[in-house]
Protein backbone atom coordinates (compact mmCIF):
# COMPACT_ATOMS: atom_id res chain seq x y z
CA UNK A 1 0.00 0.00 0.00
CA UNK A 2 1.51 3.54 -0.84
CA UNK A 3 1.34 5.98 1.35
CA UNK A 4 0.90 10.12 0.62
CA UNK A 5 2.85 12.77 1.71
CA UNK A 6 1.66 13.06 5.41
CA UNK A 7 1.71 9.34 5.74
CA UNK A 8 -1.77 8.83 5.65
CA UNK A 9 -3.06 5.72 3.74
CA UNK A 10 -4.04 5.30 0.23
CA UNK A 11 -6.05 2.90 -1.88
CA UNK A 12 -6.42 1.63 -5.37
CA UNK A 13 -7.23 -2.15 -4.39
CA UNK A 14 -10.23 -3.11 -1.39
CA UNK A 15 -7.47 -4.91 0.55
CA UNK A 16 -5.68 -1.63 0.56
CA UNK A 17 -9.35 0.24 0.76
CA UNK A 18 -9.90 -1.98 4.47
CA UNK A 19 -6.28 -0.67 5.76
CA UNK A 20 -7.33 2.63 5.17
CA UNK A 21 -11.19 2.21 7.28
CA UNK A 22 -9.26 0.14 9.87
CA UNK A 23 -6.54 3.14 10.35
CA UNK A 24 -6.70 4.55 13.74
CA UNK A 25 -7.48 8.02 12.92
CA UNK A 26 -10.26 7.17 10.49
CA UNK A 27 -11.25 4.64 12.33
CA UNK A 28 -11.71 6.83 15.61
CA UNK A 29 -13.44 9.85 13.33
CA UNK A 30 -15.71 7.23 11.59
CA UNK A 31 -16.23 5.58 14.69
CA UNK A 32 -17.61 9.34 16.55
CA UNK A 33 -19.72 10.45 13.25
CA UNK A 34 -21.14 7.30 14.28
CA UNK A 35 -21.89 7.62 17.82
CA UNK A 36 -23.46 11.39 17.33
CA UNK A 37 -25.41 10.86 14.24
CA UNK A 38 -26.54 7.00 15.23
CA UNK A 39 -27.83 8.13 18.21
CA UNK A 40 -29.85 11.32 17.01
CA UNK A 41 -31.12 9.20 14.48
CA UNK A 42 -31.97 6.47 17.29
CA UNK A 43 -33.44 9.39 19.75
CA UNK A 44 -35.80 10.82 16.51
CA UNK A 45 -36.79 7.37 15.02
CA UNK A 46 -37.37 5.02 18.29
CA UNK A 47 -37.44 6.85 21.17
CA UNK A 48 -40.78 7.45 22.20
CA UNK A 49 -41.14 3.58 21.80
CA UNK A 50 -38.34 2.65 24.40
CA UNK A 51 -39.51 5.06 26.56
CA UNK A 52 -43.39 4.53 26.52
CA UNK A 53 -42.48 0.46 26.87
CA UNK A 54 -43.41 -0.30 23.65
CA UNK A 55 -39.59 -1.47 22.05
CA UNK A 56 -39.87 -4.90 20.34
CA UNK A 57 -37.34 -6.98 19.39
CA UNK A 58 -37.94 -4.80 16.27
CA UNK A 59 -37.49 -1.58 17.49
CA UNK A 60 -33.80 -3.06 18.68
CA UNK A 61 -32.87 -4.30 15.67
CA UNK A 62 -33.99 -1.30 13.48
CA UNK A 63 -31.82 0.68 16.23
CA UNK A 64 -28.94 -1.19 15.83
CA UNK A 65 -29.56 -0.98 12.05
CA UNK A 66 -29.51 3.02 12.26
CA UNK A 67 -25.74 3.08 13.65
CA UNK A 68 -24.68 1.09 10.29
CA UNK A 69 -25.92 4.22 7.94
CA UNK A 70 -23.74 7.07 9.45
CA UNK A 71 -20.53 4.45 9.87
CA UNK A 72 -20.82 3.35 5.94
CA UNK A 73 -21.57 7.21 5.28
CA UNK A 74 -18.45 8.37 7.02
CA UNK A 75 -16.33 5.05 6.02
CA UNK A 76 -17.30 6.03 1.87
CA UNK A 77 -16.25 9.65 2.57
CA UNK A 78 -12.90 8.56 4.19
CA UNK A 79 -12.19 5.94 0.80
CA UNK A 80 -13.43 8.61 -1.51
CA UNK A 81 -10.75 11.28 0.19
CA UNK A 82 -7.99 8.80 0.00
CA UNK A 83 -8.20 6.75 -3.06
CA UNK A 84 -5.31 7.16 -5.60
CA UNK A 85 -5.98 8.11 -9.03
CA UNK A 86 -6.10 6.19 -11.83
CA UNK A 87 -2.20 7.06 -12.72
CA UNK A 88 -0.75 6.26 -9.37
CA UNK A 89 -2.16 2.66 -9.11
CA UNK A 90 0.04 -0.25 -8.84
C-alpha cells in the first residue's frame, strides 16, 4: 500500500481500501460520526417507543440498524478522500 505525503493511507485495491477504514485516525473519526449521528437518528426514530415500553425486538434491531448508515456514510467519505488516481495505481 503507498502511502501520501503526510503518511496517511491510500487505496487503489479493497485490501488496501480496508487498511485505510481500519486506520486509527479514520477509524476513531468514523467511529464518533457514528456515535453522534446513530444516536440522534436512534433518539428521533425510536425513542418514544423505548420510553413509553413499547420497544420490540424490532425496534432493537432497526436501532442497531440506524448506527450502520452514518458508519458506511463516514467510512465512503474517508475511501473517496484517499483513493489514488487512476495514474498512481500499482
Amino acid at each position: 500500500m503507498l502511502e501520501a505525503e503526510l503518511g496517511r493511507p491510500t487505496w487503489a485495491t479493497w485490501r488496501e481500501a480496508l487498511r485505510v477504514v481500519v486506520w486509527w485516525p479514520h477509524l476513531s473519526k468514523t467511529m464518533t460520526v457514528t456515535i453522534v449521528v446513530g444516536t440522534i437518528l436512534f433518539v428521533i426514530n425510536h425513542l418514544d417507543e423505548v420510553l413509553l415500553g413499547e420497544a420490540t425486538w424490532r425496534t432493537w434491531i432497526k436501532g442497531a440498524a440506524t448506527y450502520l448508515v452514518p458508519f458506511t456514510v463516514s467510512n465512503l467519505g474517508v475511501l473517496i478522500a484517499t483513493r489514488r488516481p487512476n495514474s498512481a495505481r500499482v
